[in-house]
PDB file of N, CA and C in Angstrom:
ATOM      1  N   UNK A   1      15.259   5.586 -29.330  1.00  0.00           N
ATOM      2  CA  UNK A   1      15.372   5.317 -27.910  1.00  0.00           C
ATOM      3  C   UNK A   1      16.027   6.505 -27.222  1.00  0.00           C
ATOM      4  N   UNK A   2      15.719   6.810 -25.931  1.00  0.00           N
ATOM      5  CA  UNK A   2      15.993   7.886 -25.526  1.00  0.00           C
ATOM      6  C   UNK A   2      17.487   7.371 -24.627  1.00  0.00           C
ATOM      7  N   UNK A   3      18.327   7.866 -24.661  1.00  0.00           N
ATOM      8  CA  UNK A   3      19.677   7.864 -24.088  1.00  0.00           C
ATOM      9  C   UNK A   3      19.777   8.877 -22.885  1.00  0.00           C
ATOM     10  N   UNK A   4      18.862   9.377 -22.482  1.00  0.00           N
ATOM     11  CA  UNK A   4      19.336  10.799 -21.325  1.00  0.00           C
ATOM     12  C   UNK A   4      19.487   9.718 -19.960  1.00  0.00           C
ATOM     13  N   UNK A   5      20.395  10.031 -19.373  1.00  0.00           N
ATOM     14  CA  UNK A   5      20.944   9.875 -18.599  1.00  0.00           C
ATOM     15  C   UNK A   5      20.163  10.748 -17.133  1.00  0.00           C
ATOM     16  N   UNK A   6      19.610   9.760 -16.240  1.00  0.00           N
ATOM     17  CA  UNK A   6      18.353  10.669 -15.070  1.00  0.00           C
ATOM     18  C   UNK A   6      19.716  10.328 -13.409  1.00  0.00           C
ATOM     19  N   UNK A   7      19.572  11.641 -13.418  1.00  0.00           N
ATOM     20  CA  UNK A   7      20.352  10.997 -12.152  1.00  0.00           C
ATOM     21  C   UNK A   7      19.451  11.418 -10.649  1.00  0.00           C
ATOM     22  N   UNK A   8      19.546  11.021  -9.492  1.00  0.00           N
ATOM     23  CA  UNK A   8      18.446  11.008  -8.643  1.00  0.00           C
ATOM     24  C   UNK A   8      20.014  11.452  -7.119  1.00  0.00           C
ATOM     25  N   UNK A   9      19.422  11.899  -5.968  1.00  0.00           N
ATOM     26  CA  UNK A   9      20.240  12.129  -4.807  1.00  0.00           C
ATOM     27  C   UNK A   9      19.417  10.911  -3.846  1.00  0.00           C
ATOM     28  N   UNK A  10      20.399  10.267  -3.228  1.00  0.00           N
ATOM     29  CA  UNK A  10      20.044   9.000  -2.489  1.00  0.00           C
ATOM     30  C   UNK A  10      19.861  10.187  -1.164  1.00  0.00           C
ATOM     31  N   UNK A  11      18.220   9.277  -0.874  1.00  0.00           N
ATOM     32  CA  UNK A  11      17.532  10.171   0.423  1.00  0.00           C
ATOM     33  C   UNK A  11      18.540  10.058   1.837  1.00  0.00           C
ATOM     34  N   UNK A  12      19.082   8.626   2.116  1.00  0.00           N
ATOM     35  CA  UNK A  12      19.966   8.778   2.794  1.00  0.00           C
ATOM     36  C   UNK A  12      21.383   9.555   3.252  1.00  0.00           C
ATOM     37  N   UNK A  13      22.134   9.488   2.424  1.00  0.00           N
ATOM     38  CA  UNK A  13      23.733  10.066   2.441  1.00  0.00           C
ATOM     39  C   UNK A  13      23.752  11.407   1.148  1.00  0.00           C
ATOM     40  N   UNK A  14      22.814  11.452   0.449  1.00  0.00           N
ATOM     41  CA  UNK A  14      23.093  12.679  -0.597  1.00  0.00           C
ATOM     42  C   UNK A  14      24.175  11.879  -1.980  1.00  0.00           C
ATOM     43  N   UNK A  15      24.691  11.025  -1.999  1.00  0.00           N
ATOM     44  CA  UNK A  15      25.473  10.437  -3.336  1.00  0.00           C
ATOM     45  C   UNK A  15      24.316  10.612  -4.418  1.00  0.00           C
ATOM     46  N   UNK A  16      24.906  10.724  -5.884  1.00  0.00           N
ATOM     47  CA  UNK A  16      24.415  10.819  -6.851  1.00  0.00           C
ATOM     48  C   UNK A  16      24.223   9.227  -7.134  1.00  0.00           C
ATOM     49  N   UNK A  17      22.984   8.746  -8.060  1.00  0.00           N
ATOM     50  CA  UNK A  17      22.557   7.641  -7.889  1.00  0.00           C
ATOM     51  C   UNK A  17      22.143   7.868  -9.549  1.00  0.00           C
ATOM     52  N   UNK A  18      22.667   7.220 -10.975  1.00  0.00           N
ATOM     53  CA  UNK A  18      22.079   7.032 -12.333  1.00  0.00           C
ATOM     54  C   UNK A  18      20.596   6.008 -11.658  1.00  0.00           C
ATOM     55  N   UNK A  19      19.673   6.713 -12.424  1.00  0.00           N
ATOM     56  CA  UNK A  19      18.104   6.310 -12.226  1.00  0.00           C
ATOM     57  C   UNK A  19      18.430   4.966 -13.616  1.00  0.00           C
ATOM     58  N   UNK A  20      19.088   3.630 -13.241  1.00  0.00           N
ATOM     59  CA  UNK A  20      18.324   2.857 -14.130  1.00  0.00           C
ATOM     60  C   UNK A  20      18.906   1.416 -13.440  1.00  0.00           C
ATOM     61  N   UNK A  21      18.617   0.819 -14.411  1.00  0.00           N
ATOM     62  CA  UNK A  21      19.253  -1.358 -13.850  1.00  0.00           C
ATOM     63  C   UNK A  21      20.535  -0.998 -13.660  1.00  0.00           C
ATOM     64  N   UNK A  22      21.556  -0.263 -13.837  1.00  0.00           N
ATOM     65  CA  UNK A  22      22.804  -0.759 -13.265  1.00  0.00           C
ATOM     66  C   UNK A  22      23.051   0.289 -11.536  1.00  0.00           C
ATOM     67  N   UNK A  23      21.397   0.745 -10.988  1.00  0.00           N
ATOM     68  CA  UNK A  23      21.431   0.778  -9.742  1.00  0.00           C
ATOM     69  C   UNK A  23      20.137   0.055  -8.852  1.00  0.00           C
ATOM     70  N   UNK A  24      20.567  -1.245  -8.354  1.00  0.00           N
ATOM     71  CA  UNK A  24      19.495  -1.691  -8.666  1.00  0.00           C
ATOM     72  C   UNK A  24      19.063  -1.550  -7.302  1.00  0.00           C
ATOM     73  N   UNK A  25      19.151  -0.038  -6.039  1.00  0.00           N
ATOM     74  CA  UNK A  25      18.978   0.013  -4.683  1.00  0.00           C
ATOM     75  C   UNK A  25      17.863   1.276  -5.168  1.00  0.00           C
ATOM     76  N   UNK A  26      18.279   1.764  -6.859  1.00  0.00           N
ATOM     77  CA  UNK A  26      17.286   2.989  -6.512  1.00  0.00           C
ATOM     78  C   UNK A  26      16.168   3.455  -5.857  1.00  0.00           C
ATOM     79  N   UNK A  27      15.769   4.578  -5.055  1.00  0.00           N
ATOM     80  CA  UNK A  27      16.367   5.618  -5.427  1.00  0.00           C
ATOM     81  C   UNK A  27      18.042   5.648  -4.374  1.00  0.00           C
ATOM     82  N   UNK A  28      18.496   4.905  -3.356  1.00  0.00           N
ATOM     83  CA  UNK A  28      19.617   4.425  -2.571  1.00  0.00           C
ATOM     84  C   UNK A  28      20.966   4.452  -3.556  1.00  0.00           C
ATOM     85  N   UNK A  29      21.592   4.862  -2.869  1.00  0.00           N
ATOM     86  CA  UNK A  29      23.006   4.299  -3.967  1.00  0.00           C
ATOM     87  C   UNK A  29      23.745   2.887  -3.908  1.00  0.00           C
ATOM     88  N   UNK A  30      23.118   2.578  -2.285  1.00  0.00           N
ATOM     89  CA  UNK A  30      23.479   0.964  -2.263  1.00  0.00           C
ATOM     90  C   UNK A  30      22.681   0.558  -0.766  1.00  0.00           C
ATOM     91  N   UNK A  31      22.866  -1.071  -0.683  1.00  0.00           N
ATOM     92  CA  UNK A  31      22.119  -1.884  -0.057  1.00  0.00           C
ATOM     93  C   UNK A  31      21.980  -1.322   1.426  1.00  0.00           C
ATOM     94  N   UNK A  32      23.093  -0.437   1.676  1.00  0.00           N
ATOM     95  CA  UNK A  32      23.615  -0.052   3.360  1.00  0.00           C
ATOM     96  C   UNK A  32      22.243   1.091   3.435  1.00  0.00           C
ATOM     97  N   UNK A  33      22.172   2.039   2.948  1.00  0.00           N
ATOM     98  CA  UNK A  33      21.609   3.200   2.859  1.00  0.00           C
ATOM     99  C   UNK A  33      20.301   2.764   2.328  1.00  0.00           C
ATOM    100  N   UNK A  34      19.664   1.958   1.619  1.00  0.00           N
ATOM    101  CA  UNK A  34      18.418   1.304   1.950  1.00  0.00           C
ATOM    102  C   UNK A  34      17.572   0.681   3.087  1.00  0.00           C
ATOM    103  N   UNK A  35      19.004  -0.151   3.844  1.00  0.00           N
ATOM    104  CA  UNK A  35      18.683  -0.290   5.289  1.00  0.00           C
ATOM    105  C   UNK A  35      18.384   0.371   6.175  1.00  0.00           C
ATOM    106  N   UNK A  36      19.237   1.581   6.007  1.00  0.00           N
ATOM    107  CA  UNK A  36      19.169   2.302   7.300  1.00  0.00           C
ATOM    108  C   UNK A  36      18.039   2.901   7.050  1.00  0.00           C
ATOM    109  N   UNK A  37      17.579   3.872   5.796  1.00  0.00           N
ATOM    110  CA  UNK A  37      16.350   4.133   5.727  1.00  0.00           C
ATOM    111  C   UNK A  37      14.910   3.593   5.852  1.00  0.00           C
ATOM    112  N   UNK A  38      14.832   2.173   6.024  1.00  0.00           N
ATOM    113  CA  UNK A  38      14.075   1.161   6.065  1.00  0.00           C
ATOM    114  C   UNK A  38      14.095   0.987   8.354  1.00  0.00           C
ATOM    115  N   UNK A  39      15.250   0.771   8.784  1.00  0.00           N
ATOM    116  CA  UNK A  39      15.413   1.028  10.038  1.00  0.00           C
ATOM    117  C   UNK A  39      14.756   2.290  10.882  1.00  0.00           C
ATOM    118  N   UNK A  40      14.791   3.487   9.678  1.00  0.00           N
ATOM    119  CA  UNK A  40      14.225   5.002  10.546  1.00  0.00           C
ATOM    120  C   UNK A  40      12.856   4.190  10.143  1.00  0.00           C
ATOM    121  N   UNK A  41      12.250   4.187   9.084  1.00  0.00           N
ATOM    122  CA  UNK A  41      10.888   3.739   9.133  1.00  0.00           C
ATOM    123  C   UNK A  41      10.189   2.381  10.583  1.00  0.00           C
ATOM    124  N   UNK A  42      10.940   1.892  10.555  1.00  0.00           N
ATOM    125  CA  UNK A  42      10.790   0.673  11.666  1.00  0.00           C
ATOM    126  C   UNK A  42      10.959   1.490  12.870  1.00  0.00           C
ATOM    127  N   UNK A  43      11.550   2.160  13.245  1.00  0.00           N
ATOM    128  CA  UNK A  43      12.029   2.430  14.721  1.00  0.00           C
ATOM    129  C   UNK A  43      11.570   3.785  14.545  1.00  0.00           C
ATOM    130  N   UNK A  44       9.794   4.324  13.450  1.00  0.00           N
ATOM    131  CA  UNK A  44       9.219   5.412  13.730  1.00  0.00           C
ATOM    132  C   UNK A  44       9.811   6.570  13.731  1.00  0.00           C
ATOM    133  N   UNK A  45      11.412   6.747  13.339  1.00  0.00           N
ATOM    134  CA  UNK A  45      11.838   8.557  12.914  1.00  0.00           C
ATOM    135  C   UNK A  45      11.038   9.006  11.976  1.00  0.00           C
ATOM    136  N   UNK A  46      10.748   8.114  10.662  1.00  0.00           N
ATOM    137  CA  UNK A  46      10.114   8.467   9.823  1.00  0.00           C
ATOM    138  C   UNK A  46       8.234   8.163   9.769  1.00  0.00           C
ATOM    139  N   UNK A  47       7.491   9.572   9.459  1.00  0.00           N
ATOM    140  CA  UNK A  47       6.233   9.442   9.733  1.00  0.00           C
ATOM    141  C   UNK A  47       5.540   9.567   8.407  1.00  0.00           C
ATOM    142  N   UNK A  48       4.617   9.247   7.711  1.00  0.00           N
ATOM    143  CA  UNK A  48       3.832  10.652   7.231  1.00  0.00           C
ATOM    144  C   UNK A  48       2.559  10.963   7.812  1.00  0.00           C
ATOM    145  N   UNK A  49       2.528  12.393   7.785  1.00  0.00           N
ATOM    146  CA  UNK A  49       2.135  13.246   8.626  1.00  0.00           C
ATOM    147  C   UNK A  49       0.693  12.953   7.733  1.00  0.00           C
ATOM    148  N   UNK A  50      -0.163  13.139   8.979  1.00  0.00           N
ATOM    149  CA  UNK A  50      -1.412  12.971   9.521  1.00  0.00           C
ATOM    150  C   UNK A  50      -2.411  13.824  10.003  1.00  0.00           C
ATOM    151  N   UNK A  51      -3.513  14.275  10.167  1.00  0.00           N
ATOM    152  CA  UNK A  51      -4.226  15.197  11.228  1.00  0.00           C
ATOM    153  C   UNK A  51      -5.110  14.341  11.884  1.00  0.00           C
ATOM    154  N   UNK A  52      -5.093  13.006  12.241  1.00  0.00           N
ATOM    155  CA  UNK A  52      -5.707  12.249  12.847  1.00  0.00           C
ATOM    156  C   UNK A  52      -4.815  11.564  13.537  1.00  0.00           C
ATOM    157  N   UNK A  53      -5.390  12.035  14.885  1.00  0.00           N
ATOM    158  CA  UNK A  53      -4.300  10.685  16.045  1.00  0.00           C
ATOM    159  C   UNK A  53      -4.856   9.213  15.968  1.00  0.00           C
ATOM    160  N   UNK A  54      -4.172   8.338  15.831  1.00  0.00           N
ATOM    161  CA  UNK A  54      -4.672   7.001  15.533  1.00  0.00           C
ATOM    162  C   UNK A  54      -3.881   5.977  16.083  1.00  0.00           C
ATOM    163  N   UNK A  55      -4.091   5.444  17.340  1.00  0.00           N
ATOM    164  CA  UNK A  55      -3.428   4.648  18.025  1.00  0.00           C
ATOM    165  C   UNK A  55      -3.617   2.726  17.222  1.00  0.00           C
ATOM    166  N   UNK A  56      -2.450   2.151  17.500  1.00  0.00           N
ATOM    167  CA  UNK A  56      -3.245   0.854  17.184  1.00  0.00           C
ATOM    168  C   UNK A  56      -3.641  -0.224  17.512  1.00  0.00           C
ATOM    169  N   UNK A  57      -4.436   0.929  18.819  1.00  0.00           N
ATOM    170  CA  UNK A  57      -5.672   0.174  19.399  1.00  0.00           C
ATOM    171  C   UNK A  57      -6.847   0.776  18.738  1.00  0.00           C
ATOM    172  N   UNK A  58      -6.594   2.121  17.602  1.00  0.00           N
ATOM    173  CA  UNK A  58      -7.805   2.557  17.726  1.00  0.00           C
ATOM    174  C   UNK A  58      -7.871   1.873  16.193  1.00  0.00           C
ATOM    175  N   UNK A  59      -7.154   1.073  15.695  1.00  0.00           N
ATOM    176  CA  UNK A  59      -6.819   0.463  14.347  1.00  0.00           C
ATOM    177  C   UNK A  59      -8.042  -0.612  14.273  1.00  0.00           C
ATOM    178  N   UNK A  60      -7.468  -1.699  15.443  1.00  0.00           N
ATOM    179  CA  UNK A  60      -8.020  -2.660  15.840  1.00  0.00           C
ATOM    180  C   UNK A  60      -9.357  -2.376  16.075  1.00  0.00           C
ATOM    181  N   UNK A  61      -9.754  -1.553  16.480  1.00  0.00           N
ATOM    182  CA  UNK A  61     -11.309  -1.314  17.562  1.00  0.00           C
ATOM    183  C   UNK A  61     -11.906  -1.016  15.949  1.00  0.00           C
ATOM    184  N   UNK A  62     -11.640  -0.152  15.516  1.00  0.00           N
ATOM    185  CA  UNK A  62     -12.282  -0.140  14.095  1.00  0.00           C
ATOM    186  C   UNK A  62     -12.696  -1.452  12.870  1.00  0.00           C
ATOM    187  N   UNK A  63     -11.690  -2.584  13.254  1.00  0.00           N
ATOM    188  CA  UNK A  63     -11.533  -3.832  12.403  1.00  0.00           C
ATOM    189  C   UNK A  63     -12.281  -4.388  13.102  1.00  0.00           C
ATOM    190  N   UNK A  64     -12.861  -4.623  14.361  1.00  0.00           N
ATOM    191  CA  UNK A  64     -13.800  -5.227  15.035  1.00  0.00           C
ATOM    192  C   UNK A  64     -15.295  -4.914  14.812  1.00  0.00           C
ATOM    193  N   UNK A  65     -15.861  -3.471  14.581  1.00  0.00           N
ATOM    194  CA  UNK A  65     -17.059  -3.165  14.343  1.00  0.00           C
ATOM    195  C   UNK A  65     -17.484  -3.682  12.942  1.00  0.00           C
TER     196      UNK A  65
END
């Protein structure tokens, strides 16, 4: 069994985060800093980038044809 020890940087605040079950927010170091990153996604700071403008009306108009 492999014993190495993976450690990961929580995207939020930068804390060091052990990659296994005794973090169970990974890749987050805890429940707060999951939220808030979950909040930029909701309230659109966070995107991924696209080369198509796509409104979602133009979502809808497509699910209709």
């Amino acid at each position: 069994m492999n014993d190495e020890v993976i450690e990961v940087e929580c995207p939020t605040c930068g804390n060091t985060v052990v990659w296994g079950q005794q973090s169970p927010y990974r890749p987050f170091c805890s429940k707060r800093c999951q939220l808030i990153d979950l909040g930029e996604w909701a309230d659109e700071e966070k995107r991924i980038p696209s080369d198509k403008q796509v409104t979602d009306s133009d979502d809808w108009s497509e699910i209709q044809h």
